[in-house]
N, C-alpha and C. Protein backbone atom coordinates (compact mmCIF):
# COMPACT_ATOMS: atom_id res chain seq x y z
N UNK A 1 -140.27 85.23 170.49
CA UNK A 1 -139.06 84.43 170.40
C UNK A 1 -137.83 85.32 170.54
N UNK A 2 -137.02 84.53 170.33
CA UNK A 2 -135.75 85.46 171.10
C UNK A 2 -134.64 85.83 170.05
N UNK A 3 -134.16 86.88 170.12
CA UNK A 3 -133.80 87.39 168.44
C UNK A 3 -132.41 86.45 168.10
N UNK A 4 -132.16 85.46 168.73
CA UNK A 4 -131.04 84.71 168.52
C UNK A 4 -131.66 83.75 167.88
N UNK A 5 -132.49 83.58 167.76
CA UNK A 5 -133.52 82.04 166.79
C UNK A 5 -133.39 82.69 165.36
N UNK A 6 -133.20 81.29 164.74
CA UNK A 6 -133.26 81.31 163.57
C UNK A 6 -134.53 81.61 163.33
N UNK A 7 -135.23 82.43 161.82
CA UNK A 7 -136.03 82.29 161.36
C UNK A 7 -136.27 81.90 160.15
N UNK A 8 -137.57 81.26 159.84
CA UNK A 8 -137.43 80.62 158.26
C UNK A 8 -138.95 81.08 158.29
N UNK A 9 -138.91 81.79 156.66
CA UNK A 9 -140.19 82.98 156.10
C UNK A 9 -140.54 81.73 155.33
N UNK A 10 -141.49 80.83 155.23
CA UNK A 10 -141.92 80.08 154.04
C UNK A 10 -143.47 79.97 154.48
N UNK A 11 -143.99 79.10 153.54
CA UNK A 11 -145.35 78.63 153.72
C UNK A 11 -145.80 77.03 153.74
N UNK A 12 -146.72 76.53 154.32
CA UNK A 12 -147.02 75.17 154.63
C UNK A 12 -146.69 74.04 153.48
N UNK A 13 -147.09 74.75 152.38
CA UNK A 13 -147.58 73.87 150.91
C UNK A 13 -146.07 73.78 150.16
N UNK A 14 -145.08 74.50 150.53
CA UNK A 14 -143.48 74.64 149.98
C UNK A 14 -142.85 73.46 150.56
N UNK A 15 -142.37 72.45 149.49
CA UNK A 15 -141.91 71.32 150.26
C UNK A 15 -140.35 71.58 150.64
N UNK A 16 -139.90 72.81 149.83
CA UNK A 16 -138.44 73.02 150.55
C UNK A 16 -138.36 73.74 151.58
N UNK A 17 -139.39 74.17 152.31
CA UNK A 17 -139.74 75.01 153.11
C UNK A 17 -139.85 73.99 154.31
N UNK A 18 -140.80 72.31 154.04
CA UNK A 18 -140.57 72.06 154.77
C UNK A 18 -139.27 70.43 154.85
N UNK A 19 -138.98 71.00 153.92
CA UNK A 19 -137.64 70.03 154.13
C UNK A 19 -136.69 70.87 155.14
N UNK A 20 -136.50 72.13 154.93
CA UNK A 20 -135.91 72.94 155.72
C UNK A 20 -135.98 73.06 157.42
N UNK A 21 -137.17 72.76 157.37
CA UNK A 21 -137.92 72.56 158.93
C UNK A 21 -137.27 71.27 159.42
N UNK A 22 -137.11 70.01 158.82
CA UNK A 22 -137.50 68.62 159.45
C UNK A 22 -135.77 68.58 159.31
N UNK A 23 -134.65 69.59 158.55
CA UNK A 23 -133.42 69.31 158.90
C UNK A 23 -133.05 70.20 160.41
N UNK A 24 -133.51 71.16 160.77
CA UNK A 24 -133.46 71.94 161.56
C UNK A 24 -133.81 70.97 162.90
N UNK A 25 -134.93 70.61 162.95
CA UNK A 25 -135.61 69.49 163.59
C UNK A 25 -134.91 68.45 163.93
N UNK A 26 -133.87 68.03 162.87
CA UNK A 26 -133.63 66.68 163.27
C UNK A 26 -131.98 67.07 163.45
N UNK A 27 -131.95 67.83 163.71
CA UNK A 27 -130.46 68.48 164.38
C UNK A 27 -130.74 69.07 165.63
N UNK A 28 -132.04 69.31 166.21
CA UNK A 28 -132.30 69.74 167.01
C UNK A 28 -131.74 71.43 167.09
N UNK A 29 -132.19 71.89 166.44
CA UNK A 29 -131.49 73.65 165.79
C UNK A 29 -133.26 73.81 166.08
N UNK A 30 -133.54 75.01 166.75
CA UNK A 30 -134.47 75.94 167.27
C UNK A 30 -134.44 76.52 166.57
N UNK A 31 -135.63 76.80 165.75
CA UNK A 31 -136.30 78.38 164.91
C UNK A 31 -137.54 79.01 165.29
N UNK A 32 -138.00 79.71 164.40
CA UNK A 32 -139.30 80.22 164.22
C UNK A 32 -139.44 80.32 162.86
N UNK A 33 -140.88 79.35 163.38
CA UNK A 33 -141.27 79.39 161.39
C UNK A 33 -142.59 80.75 161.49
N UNK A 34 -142.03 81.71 160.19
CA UNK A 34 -143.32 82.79 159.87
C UNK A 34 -143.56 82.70 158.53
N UNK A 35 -145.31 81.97 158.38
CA UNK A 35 -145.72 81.74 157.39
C UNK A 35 -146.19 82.60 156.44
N UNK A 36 -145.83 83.06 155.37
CA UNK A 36 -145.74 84.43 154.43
C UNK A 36 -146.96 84.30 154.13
N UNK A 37 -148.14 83.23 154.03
CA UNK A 37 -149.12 83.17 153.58
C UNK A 37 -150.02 84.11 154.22
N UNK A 38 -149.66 83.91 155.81
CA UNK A 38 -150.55 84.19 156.89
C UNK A 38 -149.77 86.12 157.38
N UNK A 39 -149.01 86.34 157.24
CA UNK A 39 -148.52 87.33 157.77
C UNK A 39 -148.01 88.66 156.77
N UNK A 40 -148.65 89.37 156.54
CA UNK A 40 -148.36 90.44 155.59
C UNK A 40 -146.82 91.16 155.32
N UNK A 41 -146.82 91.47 156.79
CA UNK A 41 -145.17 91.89 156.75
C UNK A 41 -144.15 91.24 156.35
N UNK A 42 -144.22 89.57 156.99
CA UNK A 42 -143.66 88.60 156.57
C UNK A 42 -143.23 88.54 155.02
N UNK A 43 -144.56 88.36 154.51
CA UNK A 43 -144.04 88.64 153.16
C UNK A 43 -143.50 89.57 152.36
N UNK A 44 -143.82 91.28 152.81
CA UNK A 44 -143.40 92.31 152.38
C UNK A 44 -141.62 92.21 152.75
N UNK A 45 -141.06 91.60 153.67
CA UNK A 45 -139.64 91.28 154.05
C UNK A 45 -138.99 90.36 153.37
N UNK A 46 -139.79 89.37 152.99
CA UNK A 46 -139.41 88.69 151.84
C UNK A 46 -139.01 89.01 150.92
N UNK A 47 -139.82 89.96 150.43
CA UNK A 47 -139.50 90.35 148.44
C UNK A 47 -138.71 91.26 148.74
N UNK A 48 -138.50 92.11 149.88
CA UNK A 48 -137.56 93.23 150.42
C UNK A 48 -136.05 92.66 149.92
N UNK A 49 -135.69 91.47 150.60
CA UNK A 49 -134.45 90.97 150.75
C UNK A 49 -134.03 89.85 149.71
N UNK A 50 -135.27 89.79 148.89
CA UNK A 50 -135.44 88.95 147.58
C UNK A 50 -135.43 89.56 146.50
N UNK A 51 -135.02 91.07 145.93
CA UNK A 51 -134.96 92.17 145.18
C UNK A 51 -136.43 91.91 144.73
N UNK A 52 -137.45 92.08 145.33
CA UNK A 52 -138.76 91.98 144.39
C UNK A 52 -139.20 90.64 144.64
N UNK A 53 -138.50 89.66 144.72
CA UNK A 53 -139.19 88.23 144.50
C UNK A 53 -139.58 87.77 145.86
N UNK A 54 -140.89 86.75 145.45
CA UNK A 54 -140.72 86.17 147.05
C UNK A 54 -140.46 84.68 146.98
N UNK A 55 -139.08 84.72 147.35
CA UNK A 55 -138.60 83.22 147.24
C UNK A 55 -138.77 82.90 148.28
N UNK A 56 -139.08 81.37 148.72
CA UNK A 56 -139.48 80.85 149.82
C UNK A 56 -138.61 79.41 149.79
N UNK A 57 -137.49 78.66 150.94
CA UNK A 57 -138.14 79.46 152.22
C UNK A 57 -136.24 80.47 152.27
N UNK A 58 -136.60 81.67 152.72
CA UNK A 58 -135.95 82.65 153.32
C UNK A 58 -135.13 82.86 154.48
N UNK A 59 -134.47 82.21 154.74
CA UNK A 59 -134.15 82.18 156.46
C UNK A 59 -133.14 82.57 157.00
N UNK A 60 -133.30 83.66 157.67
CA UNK A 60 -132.63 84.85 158.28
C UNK A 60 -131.81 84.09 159.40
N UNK A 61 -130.55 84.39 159.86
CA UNK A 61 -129.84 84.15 161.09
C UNK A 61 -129.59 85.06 162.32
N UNK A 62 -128.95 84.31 163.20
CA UNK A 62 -129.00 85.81 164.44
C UNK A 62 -127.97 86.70 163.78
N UNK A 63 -126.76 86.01 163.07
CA UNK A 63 -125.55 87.09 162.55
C UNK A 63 -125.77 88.07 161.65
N UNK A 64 -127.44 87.92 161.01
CA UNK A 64 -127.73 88.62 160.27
C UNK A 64 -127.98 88.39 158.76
N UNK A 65 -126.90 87.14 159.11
CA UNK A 65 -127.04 86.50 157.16
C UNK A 65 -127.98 85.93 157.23
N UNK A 66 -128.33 85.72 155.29
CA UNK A 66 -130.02 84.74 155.04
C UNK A 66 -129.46 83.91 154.07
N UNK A 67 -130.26 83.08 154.01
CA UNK A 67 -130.13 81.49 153.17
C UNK A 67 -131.14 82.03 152.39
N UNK A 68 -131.60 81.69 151.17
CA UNK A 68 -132.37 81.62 150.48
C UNK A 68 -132.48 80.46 149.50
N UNK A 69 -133.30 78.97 149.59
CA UNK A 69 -133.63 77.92 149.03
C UNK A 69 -132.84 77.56 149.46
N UNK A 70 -131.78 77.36 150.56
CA UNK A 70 -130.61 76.21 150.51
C UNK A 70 -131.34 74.90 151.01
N UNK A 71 -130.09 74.07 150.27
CA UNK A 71 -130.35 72.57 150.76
C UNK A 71 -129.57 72.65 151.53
N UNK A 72 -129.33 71.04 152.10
CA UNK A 72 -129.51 70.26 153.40
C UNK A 72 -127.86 70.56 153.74
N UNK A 73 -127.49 70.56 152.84
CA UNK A 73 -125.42 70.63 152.56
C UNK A 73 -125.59 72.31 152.92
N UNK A 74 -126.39 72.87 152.63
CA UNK A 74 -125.91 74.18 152.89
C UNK A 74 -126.07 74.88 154.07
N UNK A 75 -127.02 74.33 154.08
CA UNK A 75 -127.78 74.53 155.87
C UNK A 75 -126.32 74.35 157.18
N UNK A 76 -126.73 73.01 156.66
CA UNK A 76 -125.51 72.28 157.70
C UNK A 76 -123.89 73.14 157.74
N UNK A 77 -123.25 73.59 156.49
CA UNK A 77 -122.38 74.38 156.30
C UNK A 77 -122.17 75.62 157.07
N UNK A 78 -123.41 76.09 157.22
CA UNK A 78 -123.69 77.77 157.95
C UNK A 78 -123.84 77.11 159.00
N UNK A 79 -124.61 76.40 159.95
CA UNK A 79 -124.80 76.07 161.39
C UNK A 79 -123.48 74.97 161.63
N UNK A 80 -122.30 74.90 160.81
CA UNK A 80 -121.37 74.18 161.11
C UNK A 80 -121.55 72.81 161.64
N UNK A 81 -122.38 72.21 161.49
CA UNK A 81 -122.67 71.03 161.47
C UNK A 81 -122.03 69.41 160.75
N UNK A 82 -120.85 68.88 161.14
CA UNK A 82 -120.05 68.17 160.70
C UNK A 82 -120.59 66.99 161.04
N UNK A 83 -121.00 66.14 159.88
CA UNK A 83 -121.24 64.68 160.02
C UNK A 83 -121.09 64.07 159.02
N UNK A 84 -120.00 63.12 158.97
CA UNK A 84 -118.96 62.23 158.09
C UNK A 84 -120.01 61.19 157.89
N UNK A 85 -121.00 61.08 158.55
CA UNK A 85 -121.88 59.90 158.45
C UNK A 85 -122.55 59.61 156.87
N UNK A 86 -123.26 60.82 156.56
CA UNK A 86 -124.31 60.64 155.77
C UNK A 86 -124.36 61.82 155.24
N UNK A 87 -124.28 61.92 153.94
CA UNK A 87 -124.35 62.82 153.11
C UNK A 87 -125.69 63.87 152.85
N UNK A 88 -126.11 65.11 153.00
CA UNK A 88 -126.98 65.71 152.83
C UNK A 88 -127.19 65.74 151.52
């Protein structure tokens, strides 16, 4: 993938992990999901940038900044996403 994609470090069974997915999704916002379960490094980058912890889901940007657990309001905030419609 292309280092301008978002990435989000979580695992299948994390429902904020995949709430995180299905807002991305339904904004049509391109990532890459790397599942910490399945990928060693993955997770060793996790607790790296988590002082020790592995909070999930983790999700790194191309600018370099990371989200860690945000909701739907926060998401939208960082990808500048303005919609008066409906409240996250």
């Amino acid at each position: 993938m292309a280092e301008e994609t978002i990435k989000i470090y979580g695992a299948d069974w994390c429902p904020d992990c995949r709430r995180s997915k299905a807002f991305l999704e339904e904004h049509q916002v391109a990532y890459e999901w790397i599942d910490v379960d399945q990928d060693g490094e993955a997770q060793t980058y996790v607790r790296r940038v988590n002082n020790g912890r592995r909070i999930i889901p983790t999700i790194l940007f191309p600018d370099g900044s990371i989200l860690v657990e945000p909701g739907n309001a926060e998401l939208a905030k960082k990808l500048e996403l303005l919609d008066k419609t409906r409240r996250f």
